[in-house]
C-alpha atoms as a PDB file:
ATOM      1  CA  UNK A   1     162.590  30.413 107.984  1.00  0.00           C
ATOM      2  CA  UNK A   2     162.805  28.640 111.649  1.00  0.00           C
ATOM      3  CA  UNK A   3     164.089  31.237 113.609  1.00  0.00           C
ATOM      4  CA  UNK A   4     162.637  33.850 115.760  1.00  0.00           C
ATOM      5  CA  UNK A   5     162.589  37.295 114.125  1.00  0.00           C
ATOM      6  CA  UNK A   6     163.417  39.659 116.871  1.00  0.00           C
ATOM      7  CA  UNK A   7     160.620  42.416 117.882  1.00  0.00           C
ATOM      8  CA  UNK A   8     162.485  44.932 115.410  1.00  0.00           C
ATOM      9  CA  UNK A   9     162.168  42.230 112.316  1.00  0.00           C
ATOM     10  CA  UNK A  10     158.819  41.910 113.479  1.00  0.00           C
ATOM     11  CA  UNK A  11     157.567  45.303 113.411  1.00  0.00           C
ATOM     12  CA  UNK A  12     159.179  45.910 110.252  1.00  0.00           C
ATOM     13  CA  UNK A  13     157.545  43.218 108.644  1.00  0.00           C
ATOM     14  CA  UNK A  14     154.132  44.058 110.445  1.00  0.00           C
ATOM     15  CA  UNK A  15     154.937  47.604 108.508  1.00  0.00           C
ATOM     16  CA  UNK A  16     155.671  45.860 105.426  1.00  0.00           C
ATOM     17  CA  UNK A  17     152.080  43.987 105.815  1.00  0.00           C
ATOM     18  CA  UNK A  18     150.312  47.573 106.140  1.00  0.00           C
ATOM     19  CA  UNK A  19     151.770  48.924 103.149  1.00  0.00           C
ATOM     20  CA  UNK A  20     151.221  46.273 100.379  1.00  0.00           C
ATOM     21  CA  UNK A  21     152.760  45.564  96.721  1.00  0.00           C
ATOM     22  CA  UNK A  22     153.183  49.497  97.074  1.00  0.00           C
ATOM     23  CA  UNK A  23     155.798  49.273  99.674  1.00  0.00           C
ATOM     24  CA  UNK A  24     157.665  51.763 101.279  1.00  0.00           C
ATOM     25  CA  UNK A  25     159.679  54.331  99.484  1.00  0.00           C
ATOM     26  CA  UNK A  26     163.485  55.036 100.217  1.00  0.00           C
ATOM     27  CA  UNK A  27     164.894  58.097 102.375  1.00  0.00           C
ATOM     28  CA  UNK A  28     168.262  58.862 102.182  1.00  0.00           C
ATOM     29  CA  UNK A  29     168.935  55.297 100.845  1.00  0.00           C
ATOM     30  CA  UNK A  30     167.236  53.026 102.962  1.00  0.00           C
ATOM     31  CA  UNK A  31     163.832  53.095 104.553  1.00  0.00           C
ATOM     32  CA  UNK A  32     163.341  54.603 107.585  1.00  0.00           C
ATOM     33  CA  UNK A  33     159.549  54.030 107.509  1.00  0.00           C
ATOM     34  CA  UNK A  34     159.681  50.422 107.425  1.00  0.00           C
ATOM     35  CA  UNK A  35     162.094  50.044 110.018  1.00  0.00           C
ATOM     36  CA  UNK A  36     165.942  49.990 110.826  1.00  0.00           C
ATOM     37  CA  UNK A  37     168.293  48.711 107.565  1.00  0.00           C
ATOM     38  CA  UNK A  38     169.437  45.907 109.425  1.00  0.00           C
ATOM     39  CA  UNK A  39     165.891  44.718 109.896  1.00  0.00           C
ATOM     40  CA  UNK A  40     164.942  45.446 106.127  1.00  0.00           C
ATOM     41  CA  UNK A  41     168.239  43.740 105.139  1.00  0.00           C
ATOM     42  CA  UNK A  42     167.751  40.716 106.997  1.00  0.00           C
ATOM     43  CA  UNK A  43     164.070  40.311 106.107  1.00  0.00           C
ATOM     44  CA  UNK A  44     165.686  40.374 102.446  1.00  0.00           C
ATOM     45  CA  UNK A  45     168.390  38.342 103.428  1.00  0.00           C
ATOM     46  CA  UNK A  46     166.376  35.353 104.918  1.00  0.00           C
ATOM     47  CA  UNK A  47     165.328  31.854 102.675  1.00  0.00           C
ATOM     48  CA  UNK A  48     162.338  32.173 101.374  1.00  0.00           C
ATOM     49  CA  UNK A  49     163.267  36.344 101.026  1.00  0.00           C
ATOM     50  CA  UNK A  50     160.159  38.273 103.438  1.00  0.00           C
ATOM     51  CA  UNK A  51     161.346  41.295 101.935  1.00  0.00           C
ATOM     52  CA  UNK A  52     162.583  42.588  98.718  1.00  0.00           C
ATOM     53  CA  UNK A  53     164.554  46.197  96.983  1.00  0.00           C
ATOM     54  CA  UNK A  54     162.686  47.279  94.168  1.00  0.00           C
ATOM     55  CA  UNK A  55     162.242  50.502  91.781  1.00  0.00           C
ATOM     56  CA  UNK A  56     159.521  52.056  89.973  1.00  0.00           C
ATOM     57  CA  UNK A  57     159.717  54.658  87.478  1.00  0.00           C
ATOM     58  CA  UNK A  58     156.944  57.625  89.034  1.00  0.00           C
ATOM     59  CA  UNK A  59     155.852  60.091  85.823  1.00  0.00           C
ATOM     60  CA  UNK A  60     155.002  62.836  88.069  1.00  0.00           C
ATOM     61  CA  UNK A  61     158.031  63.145  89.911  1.00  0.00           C
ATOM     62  CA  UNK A  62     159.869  61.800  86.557  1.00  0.00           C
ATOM     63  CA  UNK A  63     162.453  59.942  88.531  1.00  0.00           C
ATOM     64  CA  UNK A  64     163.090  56.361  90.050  1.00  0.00           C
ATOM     65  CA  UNK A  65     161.761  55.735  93.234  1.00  0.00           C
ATOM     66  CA  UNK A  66     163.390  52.940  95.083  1.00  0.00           C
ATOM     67  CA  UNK A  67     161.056  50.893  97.862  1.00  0.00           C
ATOM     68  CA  UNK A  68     160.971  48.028  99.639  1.00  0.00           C
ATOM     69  CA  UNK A  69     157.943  45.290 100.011  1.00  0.00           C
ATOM     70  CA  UNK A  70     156.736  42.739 101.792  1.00  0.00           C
ATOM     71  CA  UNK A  71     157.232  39.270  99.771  1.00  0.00           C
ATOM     72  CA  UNK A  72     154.358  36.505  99.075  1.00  0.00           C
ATOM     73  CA  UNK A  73     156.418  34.458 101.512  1.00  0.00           C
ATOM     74  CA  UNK A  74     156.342  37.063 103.548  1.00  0.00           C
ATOM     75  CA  UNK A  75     152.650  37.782 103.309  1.00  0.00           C
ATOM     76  CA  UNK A  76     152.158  33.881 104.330  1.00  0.00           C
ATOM     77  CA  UNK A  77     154.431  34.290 106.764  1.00  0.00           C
ATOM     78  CA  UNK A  78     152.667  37.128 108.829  1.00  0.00           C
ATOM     79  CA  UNK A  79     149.536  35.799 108.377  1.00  0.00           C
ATOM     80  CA  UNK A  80     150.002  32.309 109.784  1.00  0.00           C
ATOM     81  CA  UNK A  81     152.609  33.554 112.456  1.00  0.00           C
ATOM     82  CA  UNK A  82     150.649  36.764 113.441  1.00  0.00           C
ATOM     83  CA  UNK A  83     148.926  35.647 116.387  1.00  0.00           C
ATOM     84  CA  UNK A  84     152.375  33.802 118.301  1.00  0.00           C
ATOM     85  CA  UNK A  85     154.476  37.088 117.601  1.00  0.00           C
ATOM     86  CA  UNK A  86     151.672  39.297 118.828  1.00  0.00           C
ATOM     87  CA  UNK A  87     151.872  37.285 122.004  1.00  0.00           C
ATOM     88  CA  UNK A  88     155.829  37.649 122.263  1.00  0.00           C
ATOM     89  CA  UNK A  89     155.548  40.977 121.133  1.00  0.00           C
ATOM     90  CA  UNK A  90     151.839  42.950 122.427  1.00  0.00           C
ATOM     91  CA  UNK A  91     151.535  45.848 119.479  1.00  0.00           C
ATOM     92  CA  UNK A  92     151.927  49.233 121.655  1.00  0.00           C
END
């Protein structure tokens, strides 16, 4: 990964961060909580992946529940580039 993510990527990855192995669950087919799909997707989409799709089975609901999560590369990531993008990008 050598390029810049963008302030959306960012704050969809800071998102990802917050939320763990648990992730964040699917609305409507994508995730809405973590950020816009074409963040998500190209968080997925990048080499090492900083995001990934996954599914769990949840017994109380008895369906699959579909989330996405924030990678181990992705975890490094943040945490060795989190002080540069809060500089480009101030949290608000």
């Amino acid at each position: 990964m050598s390029d810049l993510l963008s302030r959306e990527q960012w704050e969809t990855l800071t998102r990802l961060y917050g939320a763990g192995r648990r992730g964040i669950e699917a609305a409507g087919g994508r995730y809405p909580a973590a950020g816009s799909w074409d963040a998500v997707r190209s968080l997925r989409d990048t080499d090492p992946p900083l995001a990934r799709e996954l599914f769990r089975y949840n017994e109380t609901l008895q369906r699959t529940v579909f989330y996405v999560a924030i990678t181990g590369a992705g975890v490094q990531f943040y945490e060795k580039q989190r002080r540069m993008y809060n500089a480009f990008y101030p949290p608000g």
